[in-house]
C-alpha atoms as a PDB file:
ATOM      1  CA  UNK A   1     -89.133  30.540 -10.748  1.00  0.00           C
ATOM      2  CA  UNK A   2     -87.249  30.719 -14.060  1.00  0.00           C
ATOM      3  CA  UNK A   3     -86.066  33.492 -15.465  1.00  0.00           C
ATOM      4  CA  UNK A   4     -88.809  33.302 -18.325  1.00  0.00           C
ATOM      5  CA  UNK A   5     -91.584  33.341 -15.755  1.00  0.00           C
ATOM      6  CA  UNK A   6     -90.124  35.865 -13.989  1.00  0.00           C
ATOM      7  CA  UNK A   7     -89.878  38.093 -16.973  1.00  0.00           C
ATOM      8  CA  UNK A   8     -93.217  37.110 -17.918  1.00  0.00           C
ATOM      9  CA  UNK A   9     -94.709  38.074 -13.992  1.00  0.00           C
ATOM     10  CA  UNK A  10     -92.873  41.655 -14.242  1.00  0.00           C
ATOM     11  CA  UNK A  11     -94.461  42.280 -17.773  1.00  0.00           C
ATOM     12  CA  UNK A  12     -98.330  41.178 -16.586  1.00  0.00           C
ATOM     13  CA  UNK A  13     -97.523  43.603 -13.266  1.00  0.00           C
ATOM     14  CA  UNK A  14     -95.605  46.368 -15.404  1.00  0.00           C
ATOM     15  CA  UNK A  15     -99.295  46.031 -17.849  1.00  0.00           C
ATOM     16  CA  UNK A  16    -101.673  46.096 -14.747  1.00  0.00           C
ATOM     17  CA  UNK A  17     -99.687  49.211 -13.649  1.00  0.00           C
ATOM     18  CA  UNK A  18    -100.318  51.182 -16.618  1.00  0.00           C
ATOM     19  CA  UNK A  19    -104.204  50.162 -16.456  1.00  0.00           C
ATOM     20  CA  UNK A  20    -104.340  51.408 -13.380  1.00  0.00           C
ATOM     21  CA  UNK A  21    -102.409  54.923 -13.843  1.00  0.00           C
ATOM     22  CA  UNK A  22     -99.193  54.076 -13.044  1.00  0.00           C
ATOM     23  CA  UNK A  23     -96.303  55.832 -14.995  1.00  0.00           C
ATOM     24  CA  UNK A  24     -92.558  54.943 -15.684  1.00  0.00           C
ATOM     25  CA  UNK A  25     -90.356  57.103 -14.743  1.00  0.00           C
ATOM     26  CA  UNK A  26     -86.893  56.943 -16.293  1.00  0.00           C
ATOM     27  CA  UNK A  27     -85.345  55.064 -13.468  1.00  0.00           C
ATOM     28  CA  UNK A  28     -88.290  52.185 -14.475  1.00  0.00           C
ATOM     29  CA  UNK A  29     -89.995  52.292 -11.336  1.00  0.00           C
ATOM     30  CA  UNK A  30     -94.040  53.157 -12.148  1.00  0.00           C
ATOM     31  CA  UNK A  31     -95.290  56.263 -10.383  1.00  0.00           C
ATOM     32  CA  UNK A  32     -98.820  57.534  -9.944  1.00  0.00           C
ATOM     33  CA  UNK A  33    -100.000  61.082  -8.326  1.00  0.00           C
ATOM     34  CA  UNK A  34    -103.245  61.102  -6.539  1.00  0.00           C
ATOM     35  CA  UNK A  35    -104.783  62.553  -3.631  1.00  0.00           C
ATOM     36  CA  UNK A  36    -105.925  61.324  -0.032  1.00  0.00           C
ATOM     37  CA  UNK A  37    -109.309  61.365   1.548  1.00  0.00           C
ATOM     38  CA  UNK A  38    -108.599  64.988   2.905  1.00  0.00           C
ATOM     39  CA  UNK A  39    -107.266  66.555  -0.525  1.00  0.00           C
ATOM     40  CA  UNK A  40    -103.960  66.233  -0.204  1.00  0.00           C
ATOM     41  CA  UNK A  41    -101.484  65.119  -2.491  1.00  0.00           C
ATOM     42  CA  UNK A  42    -100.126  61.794  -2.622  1.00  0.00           C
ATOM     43  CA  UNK A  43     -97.097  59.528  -4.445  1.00  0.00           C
ATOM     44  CA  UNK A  44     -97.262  56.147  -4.925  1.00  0.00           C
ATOM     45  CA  UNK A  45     -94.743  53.772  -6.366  1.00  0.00           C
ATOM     46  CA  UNK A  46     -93.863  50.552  -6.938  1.00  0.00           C
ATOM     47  CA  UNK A  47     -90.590  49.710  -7.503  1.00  0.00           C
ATOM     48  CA  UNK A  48     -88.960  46.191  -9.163  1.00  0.00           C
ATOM     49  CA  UNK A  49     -85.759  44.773  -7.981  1.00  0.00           C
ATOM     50  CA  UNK A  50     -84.222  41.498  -9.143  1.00  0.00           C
ATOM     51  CA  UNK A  51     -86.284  39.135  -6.680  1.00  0.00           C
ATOM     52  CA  UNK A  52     -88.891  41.409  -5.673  1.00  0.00           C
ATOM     53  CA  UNK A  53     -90.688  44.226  -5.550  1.00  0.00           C
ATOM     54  CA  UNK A  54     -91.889  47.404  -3.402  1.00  0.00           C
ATOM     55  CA  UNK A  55     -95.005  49.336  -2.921  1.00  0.00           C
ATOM     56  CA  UNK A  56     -93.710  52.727  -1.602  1.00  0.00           C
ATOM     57  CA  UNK A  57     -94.995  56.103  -0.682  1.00  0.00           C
ATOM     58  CA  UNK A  58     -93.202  59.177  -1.125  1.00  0.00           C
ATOM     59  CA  UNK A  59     -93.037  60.994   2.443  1.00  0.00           C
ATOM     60  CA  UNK A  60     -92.927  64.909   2.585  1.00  0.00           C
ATOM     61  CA  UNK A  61     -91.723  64.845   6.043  1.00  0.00           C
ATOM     62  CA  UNK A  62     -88.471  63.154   5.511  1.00  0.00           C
ATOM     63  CA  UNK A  63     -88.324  63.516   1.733  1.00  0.00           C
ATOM     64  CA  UNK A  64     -87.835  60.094   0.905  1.00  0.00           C
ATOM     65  CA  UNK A  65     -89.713  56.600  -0.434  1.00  0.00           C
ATOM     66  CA  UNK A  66     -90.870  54.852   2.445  1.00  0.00           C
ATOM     67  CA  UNK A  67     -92.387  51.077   2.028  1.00  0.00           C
ATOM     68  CA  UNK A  68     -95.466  50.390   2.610  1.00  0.00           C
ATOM     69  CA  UNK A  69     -94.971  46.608   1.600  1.00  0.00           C
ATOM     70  CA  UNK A  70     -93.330  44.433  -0.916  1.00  0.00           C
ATOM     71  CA  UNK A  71     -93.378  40.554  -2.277  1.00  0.00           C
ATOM     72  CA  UNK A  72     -91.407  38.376  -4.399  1.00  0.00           C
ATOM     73  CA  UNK A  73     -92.253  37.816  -7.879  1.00  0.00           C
ATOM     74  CA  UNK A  74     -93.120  34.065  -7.070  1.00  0.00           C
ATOM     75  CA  UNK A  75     -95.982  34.879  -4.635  1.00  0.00           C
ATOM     76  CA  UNK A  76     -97.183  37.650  -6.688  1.00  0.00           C
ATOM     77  CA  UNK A  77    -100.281  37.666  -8.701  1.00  0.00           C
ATOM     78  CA  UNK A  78    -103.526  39.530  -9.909  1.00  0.00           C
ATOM     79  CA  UNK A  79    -106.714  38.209  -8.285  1.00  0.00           C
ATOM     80  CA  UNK A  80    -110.229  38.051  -9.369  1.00  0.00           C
ATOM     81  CA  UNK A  81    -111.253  41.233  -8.034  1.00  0.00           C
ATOM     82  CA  UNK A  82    -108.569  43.243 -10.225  1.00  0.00           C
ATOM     83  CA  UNK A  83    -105.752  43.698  -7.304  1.00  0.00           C
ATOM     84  CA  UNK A  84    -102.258  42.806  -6.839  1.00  0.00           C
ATOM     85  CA  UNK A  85    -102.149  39.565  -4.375  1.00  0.00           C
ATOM     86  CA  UNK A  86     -98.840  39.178  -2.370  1.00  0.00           C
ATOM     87  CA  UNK A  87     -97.870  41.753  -1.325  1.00  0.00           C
ATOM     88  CA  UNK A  88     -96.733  41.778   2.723  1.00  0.00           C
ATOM     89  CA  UNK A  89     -95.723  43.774   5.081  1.00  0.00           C
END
């Protein structure tokens, strides 16, 4: 992957993000506050790193991001039915 495509893959993701709900924070990472099935509060975030990047969960137990998977740019992609193909665990 060049470095043009890969800057072009991180801009179509960073859009989809924002369609979806996401938010940058000021570290860049894109954040989004929702809740579960039973009510409670959840944090999601995805976070981009130079060859790939992270779908994390913030956990209140051990106060810290835990990943729930990630993929690298080049297998990355949005799919027909509007989600982010790639990702593994």
């Amino acid at each position: 992957m060049t470095k043009t495509q890969k800057t072009a893959k991180i801009a179509e993701i960073q859009t989809w993000l924002i369609l979806k709900g996401y938010a940058k924070d000021r570290f860049g990472h894109y954040i989004k506050d929702t809740t579960d099935r039973a009510g409670q509060p959840i944090k999601y975030r995805f976070k981009f790193q130079d060859t790939s990047i992270r779908r994390e969960v913030w956990s209140k137990e051990i106060s810290e991001w835990v990943r729930l998977n990630s993929g690298f740019y080049k297998d990355l992609s949005i799919n027909d039915k509007d989600q982010l193909a790639g990702l593994r665990r």
